[in-house]
C-alpha atoms as a PDB file:
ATOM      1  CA  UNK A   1      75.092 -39.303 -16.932  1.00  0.00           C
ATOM      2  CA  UNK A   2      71.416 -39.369 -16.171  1.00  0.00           C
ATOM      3  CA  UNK A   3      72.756 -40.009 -12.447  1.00  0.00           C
ATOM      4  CA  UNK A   4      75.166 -36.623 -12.539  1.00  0.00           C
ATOM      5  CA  UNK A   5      72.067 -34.930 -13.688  1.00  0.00           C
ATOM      6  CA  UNK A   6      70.057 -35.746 -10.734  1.00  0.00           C
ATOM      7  CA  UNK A   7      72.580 -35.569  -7.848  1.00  0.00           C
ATOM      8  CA  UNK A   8      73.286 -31.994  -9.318  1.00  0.00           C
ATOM      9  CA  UNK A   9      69.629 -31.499  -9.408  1.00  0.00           C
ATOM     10  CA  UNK A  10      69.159 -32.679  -6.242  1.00  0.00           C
ATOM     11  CA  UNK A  11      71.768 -30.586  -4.553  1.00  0.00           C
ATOM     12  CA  UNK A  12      70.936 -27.166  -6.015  1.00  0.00           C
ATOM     13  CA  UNK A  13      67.084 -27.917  -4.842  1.00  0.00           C
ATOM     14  CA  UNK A  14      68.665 -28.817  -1.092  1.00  0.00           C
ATOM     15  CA  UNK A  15      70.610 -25.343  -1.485  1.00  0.00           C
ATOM     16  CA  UNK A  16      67.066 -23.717  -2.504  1.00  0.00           C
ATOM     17  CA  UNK A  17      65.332 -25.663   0.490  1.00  0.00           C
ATOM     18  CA  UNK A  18      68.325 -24.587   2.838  1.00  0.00           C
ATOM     19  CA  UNK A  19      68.071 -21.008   1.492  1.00  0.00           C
ATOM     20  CA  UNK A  20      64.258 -20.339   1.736  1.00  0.00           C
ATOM     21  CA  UNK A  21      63.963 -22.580   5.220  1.00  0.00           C
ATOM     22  CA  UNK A  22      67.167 -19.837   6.634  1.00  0.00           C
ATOM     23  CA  UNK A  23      65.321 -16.609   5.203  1.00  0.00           C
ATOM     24  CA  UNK A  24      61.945 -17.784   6.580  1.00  0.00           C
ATOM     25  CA  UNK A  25      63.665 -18.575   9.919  1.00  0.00           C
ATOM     26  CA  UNK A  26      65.697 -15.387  10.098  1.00  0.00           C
ATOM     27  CA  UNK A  27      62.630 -13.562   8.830  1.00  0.00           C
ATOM     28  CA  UNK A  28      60.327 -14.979  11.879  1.00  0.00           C
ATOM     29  CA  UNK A  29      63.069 -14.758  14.727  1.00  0.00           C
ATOM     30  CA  UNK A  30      63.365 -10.936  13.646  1.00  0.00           C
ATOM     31  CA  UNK A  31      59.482 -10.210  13.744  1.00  0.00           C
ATOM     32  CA  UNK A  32      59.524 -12.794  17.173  1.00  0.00           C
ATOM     33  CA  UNK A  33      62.333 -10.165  18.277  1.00  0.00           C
ATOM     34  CA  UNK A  34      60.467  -6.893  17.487  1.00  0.00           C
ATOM     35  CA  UNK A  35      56.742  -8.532  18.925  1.00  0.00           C
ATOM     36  CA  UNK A  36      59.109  -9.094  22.198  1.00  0.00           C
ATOM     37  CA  UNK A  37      60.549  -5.689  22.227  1.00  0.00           C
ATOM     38  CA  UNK A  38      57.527  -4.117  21.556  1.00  0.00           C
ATOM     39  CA  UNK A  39      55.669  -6.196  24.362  1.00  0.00           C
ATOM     40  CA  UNK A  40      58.202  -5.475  26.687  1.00  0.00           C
ATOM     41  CA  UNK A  41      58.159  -1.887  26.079  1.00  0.00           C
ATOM     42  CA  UNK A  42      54.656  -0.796  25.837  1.00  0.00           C
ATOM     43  CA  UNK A  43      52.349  -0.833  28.855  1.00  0.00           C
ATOM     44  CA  UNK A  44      48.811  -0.572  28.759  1.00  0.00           C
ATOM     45  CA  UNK A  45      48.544   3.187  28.519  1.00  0.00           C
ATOM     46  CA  UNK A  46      46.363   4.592  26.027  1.00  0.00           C
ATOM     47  CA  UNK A  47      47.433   7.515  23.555  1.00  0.00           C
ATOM     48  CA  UNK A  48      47.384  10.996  24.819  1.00  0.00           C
ATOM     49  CA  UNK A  49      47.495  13.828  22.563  1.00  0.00           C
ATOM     50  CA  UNK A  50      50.132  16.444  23.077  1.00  0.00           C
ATOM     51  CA  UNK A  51      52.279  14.845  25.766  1.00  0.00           C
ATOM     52  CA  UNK A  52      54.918  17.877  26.823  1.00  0.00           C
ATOM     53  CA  UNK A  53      56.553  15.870  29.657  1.00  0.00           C
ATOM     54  CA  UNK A  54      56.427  12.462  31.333  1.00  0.00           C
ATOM     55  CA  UNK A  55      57.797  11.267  35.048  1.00  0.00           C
ATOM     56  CA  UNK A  56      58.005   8.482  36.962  1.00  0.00           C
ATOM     57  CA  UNK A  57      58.265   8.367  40.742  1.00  0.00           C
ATOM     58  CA  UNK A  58      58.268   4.277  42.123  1.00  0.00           C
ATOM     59  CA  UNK A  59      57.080   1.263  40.077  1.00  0.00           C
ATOM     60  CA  UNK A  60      54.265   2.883  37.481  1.00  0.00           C
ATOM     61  CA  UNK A  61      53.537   6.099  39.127  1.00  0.00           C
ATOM     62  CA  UNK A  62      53.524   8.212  36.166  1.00  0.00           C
ATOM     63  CA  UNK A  63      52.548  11.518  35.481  1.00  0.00           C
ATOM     64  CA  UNK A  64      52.103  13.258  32.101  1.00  0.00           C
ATOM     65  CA  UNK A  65      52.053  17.233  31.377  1.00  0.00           C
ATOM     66  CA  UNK A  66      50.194  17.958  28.149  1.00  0.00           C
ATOM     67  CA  UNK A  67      51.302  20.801  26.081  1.00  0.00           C
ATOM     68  CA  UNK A  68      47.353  22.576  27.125  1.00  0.00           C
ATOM     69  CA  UNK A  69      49.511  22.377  30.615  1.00  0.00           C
ATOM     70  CA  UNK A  70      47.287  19.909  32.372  1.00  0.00           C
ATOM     71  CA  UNK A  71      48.532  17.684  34.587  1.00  0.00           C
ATOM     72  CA  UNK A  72      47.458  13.637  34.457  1.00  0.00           C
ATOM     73  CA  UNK A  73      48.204  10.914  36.482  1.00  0.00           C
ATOM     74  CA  UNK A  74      48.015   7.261  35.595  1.00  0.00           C
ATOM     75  CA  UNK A  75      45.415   5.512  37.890  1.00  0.00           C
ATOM     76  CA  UNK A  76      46.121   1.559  37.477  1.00  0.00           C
ATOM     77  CA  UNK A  77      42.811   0.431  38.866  1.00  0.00           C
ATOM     78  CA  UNK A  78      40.836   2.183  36.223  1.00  0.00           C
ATOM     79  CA  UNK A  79      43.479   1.599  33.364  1.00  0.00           C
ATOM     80  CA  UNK A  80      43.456   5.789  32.093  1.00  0.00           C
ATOM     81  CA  UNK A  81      45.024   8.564  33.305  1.00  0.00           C
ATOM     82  CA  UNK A  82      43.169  11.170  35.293  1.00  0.00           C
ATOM     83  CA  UNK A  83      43.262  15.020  35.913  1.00  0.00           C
ATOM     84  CA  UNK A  84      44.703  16.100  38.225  1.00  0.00           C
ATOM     85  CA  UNK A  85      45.729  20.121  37.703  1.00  0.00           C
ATOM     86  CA  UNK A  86      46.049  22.876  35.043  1.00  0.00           C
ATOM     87  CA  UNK A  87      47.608  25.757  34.243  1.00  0.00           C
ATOM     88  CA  UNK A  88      51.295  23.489  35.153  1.00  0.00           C
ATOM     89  CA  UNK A  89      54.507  24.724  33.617  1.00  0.00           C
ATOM     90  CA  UNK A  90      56.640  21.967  34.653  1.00  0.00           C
ATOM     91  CA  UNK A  91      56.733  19.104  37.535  1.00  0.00           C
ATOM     92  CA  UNK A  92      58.122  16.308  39.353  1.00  0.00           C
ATOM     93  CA  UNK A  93      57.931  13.662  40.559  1.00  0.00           C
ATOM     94  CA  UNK A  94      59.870  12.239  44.006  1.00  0.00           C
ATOM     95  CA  UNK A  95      61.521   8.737  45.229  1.00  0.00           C
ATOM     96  CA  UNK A  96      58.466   8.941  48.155  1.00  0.00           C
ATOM     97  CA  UNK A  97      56.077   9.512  45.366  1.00  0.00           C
ATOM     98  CA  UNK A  98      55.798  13.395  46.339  1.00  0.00           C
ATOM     99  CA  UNK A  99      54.403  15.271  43.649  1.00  0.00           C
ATOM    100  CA  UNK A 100      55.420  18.973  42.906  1.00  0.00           C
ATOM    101  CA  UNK A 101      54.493  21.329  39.868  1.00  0.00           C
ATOM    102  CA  UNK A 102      55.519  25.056  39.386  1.00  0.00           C
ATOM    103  CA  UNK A 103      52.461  26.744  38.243  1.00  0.00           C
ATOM    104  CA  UNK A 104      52.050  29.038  34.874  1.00  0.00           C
ATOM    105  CA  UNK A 105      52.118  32.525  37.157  1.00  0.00           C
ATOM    106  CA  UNK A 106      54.923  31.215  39.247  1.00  0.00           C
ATOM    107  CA  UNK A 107      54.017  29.974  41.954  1.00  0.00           C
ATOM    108  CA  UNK A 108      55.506  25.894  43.533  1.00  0.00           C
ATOM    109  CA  UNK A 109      53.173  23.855  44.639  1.00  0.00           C
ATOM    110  CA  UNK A 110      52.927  20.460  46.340  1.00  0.00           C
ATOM    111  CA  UNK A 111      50.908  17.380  46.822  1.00  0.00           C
ATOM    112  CA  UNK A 112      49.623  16.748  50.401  1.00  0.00           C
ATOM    113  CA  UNK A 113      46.866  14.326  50.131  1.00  0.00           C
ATOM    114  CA  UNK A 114      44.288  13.400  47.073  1.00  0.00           C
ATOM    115  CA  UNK A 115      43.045  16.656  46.386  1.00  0.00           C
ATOM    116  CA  UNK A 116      45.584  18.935  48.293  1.00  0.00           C
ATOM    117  CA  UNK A 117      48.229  20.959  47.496  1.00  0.00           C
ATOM    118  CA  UNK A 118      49.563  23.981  48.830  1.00  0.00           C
ATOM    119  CA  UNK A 119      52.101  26.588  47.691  1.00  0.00           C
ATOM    120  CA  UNK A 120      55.797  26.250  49.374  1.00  0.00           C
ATOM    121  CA  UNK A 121      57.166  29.164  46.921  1.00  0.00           C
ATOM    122  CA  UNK A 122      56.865  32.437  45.115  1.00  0.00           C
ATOM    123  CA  UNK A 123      58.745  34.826  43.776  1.00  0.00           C
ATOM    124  CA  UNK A 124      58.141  38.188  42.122  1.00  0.00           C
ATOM    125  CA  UNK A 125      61.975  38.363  41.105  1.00  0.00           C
ATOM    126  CA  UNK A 126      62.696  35.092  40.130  1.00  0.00           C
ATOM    127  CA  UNK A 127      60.499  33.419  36.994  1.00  0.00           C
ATOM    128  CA  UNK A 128      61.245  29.757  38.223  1.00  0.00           C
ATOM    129  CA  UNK A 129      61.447  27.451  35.407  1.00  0.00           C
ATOM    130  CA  UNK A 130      62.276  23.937  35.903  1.00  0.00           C
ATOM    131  CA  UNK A 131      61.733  21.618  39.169  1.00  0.00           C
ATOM    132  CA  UNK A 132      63.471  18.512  40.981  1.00  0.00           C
ATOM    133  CA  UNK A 133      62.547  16.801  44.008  1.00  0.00           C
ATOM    134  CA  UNK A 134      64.328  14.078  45.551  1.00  0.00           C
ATOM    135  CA  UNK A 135      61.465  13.270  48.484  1.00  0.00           C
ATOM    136  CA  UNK A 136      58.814  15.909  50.861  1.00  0.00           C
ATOM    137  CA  UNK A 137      62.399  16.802  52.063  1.00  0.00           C
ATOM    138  CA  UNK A 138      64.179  18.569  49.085  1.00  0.00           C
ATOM    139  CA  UNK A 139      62.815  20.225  46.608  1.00  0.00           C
ATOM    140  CA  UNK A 140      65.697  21.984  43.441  1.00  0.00           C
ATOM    141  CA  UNK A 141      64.311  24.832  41.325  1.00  0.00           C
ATOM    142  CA  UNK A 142      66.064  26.540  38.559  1.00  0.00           C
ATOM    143  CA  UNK A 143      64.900  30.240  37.594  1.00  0.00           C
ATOM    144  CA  UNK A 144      65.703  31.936  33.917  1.00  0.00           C
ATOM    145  CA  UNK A 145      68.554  33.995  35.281  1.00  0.00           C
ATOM    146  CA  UNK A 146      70.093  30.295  35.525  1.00  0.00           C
ATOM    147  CA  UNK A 147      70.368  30.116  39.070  1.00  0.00           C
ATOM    148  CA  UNK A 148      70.012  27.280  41.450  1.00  0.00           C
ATOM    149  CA  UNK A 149      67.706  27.103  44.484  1.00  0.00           C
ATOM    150  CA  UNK A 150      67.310  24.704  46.739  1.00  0.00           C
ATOM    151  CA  UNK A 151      64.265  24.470  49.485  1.00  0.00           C
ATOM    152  CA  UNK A 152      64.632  21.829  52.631  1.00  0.00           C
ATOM    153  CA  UNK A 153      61.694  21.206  54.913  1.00  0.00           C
ATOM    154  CA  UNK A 154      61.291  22.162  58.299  1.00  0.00           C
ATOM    155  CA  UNK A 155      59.501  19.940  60.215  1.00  0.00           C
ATOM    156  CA  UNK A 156      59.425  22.045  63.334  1.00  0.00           C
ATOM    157  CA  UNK A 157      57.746  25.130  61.619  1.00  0.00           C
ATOM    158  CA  UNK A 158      56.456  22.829  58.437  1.00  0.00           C
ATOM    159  CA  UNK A 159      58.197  25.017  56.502  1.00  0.00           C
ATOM    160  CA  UNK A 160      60.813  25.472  53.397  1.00  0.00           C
ATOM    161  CA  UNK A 161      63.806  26.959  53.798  1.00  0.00           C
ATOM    162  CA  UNK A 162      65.130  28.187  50.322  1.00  0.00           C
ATOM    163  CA  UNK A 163      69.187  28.913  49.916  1.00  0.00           C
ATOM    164  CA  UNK A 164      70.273  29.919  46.217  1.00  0.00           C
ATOM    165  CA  UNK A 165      73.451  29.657  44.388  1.00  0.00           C
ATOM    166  CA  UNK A 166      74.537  31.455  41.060  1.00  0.00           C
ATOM    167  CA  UNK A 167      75.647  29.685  37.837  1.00  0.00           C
ATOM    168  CA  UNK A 168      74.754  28.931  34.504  1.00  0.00           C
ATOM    169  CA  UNK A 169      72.112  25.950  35.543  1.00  0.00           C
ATOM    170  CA  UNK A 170      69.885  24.982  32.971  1.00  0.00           C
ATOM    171  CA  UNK A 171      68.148  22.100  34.321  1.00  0.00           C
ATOM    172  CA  UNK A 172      69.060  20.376  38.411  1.00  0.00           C
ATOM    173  CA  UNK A 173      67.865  16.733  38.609  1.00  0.00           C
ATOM    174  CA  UNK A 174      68.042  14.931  42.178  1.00  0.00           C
ATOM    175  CA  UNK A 175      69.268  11.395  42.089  1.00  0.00           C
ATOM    176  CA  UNK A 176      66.482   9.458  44.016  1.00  0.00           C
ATOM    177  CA  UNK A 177      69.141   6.376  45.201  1.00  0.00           C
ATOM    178  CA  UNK A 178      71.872   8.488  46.706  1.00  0.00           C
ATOM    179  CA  UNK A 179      70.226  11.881  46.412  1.00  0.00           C
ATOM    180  CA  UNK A 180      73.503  13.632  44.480  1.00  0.00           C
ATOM    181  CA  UNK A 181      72.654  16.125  42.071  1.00  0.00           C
ATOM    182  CA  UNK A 182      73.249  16.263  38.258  1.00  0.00           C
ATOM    183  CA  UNK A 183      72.772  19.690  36.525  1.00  0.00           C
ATOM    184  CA  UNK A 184      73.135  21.101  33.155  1.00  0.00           C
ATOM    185  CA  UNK A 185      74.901  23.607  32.955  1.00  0.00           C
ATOM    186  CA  UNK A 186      75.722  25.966  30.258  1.00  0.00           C
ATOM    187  CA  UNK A 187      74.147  22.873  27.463  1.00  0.00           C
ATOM    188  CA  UNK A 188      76.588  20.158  29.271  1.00  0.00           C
ATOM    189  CA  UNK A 189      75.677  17.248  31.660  1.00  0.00           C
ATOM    190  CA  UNK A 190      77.851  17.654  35.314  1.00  0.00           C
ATOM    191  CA  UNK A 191      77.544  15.961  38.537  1.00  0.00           C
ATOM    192  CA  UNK A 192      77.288  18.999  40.850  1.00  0.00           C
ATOM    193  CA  UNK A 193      79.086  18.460  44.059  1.00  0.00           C
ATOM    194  CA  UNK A 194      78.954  22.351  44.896  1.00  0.00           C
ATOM    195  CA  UNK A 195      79.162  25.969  43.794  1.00  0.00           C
ATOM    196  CA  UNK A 196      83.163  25.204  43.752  1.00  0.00           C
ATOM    197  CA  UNK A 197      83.321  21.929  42.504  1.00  0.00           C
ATOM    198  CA  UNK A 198      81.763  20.023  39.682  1.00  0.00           C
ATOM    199  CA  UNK A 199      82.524  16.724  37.439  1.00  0.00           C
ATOM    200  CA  UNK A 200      81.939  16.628  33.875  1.00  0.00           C
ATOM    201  CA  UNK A 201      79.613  13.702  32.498  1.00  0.00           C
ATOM    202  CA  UNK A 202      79.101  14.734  28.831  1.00  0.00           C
ATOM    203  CA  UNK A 203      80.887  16.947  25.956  1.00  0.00           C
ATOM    204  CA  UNK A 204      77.586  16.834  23.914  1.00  0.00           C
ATOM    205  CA  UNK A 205      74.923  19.454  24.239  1.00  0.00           C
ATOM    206  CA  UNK A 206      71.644  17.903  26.183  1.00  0.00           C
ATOM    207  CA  UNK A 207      67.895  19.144  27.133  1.00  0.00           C
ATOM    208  CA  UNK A 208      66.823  17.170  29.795  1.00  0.00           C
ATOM    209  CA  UNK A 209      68.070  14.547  31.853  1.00  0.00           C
ATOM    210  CA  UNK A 210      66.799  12.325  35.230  1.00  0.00           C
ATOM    211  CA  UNK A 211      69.395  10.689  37.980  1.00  0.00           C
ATOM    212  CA  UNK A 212      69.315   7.587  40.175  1.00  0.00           C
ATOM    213  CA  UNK A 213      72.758   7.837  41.714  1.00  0.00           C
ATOM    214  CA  UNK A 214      76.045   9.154  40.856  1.00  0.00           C
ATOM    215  CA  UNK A 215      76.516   6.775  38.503  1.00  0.00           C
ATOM    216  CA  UNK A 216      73.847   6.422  37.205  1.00  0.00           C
ATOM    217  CA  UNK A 217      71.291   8.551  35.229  1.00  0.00           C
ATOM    218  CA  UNK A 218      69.136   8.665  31.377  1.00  0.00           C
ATOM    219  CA  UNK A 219      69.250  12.411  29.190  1.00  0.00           C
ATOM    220  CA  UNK A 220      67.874  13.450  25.895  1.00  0.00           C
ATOM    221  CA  UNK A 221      70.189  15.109  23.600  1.00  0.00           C
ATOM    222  CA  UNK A 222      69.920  18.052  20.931  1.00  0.00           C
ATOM    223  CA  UNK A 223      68.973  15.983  18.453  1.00  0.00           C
ATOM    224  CA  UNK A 224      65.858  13.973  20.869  1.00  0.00           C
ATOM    225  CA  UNK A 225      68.060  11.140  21.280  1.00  0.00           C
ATOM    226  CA  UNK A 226      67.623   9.224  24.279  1.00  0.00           C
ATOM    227  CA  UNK A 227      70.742   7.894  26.247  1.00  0.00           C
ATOM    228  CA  UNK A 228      71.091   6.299  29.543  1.00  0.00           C
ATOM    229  CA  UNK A 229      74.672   6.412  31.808  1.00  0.00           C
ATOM    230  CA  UNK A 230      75.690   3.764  34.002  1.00  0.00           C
ATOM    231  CA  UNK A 231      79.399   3.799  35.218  1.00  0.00           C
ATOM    232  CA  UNK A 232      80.722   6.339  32.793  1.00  0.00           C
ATOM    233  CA  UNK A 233      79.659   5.222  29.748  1.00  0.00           C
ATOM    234  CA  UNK A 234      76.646   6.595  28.149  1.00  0.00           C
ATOM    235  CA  UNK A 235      74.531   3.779  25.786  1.00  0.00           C
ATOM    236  CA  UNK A 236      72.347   4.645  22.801  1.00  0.00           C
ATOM    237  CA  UNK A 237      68.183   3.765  23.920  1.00  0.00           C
ATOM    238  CA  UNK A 238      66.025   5.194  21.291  1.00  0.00           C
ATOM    239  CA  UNK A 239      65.775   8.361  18.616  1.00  0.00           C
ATOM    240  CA  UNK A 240      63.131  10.223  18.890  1.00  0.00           C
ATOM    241  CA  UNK A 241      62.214  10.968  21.707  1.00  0.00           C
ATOM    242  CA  UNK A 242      60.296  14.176  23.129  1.00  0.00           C
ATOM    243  CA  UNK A 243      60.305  13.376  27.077  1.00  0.00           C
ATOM    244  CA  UNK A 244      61.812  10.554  29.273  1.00  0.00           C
ATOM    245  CA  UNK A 245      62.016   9.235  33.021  1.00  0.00           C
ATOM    246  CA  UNK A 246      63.638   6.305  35.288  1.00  0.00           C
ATOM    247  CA  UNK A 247      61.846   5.018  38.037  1.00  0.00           C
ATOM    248  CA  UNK A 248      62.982   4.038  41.396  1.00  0.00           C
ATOM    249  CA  UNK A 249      63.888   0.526  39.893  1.00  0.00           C
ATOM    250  CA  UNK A 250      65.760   1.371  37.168  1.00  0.00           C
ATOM    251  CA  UNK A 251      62.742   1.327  34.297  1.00  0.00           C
ATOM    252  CA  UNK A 252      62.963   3.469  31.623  1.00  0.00           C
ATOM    253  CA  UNK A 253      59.603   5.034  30.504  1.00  0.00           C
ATOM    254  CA  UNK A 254      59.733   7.725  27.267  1.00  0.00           C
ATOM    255  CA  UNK A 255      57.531   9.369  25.069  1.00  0.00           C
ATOM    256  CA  UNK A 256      58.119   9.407  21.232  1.00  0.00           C
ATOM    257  CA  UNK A 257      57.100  11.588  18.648  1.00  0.00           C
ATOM    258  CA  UNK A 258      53.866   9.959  18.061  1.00  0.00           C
ATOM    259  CA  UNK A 259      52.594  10.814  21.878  1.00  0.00           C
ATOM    260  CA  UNK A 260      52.833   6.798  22.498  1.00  0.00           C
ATOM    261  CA  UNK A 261      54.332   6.198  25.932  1.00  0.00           C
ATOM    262  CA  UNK A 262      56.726   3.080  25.991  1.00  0.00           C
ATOM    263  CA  UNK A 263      58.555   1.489  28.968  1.00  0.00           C
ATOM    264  CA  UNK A 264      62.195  -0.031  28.446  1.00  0.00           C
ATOM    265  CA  UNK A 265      62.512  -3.012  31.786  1.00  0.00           C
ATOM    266  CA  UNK A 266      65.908  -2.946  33.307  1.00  0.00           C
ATOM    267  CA  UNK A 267      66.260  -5.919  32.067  1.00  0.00           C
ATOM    268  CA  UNK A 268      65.858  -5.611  28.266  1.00  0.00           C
ATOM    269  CA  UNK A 269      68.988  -4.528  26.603  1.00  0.00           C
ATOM    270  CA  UNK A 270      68.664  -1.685  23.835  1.00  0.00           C
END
């Protein structure tokens, strides 16, 4: 009897043991799995207040907008991010690491050398109000009567040409892998092929949204949702979010609603 009594009380303490030893071992391999995400994700860039947009051109060449519309770029040897340029309503950043910014009394500059930039385009007509570059080459504006414009460099006269096109464009962004162009249009994603033709990526509304290839491309929903497309399917990344950008390898940088800035490798899986 006395032997029942023990086997019984030595199985239901194994259970216990097995219990507690599974909870504290599902418990660590969750935080182990957060501490990794959250390694993987966050680089070394400190918190900046009132972070309006972020872009990334190749490896960590990222640029913030700040919503006093100042301009900052990250400099890696002194681990901060430095001025650059104010009064910036939006900008962009290019596969070559070209740098262009549309200014807050219209005007498009860009980025010739560490403290030059010139102006390639004005308008009195046209308020201009989001920018896309793929490289120096090509340079996509969209104005608030929704059109499309499009400015290719001359070398022979060093020069833009600008051509525009009418529609309902909302945002242009140029692919920096095969240099197609995805647009939103009327509060839906499309890859634009031209003013005649155009293929539907999404059927929900979205604000913003950056493009590697034809294939392949990240956008932020109405509700600050970030998503990323590869191959016709889009995939959920994080809630959230107030900016976004992909860099030439495939890296996913965003900004959350705290201002903290937050890189997702290619390699880690959301």
């Amino acid at each position: 009897m006395v032997s029942k009594k023990l086997l019984k009380l030595f199985s239901l303490s194994l259970v216990i043991v097995i219990i507690v030893f599974s909870i504290y071992y599902d418990v660590n391999n969750f935080s182990a799995y957060i501490s990794k995400v959250r390694k993987s994700e966050e680089p070394p860039y400190p918190k900046v207040p009132g972070i309006k947009k972020i872009d990334v051109g190749e490896g960590d060449d990222t640029w913030i907008l700040t919503d006093k519309n100042e301009l900052y770029h990250w400099n890696r040897f002194k681990k901060t991010f430095l001025y650059e340029r104010n009064h910036v309503f939006d900008f962009a950043v290019g596969s070559d690491g070209s740098i262009v910014y549309i200014d807050v009394y219209n005007s498009v500059h860009i980025r010739d050398s560490i403290s030059s930039w010139h102006i390639i385009y004005d308008s009195k007509y046209y308020k201009i109000s989001r920018i896309s570059i793929c490289d120096y080459n090509t340079i996509f504006l969209v104005d608030t009567f929704h059109n499309l414009i499009k400015g290719v460099y001359d070398s022979g006269t060093d020069h833009y040409s600008w051509d525009l096109t009418p529609g309902h464009f909302y945002q242009a962004s140029c692919a920096f892998h095969d240099y197609s162009l995805w647009a939103i249009c009327e509060d839906y994603v499309y890859l634009y092929i031209n003013k005649f033709k155009k293929i539907l990526r999404s059927e929900v509304v979205f604000i913003y949204i950056k493009a590697l290839s034809k294939q392949h491309a990240i956008g932020i929903d109405s509700d600050n949702t970030l998503w990323e497309y590869i191959n016709g399917t889009w995939t959920w990344v994080r809630s959230n979010v107030k900016s976004a950008s992909i860099n030439y390898s495939n890296d996913i940088y965003y900004v959350d609603n705290n201002n903290l800035i937050y890189k997702k490798p290619k390699d880690l899986k959301s």
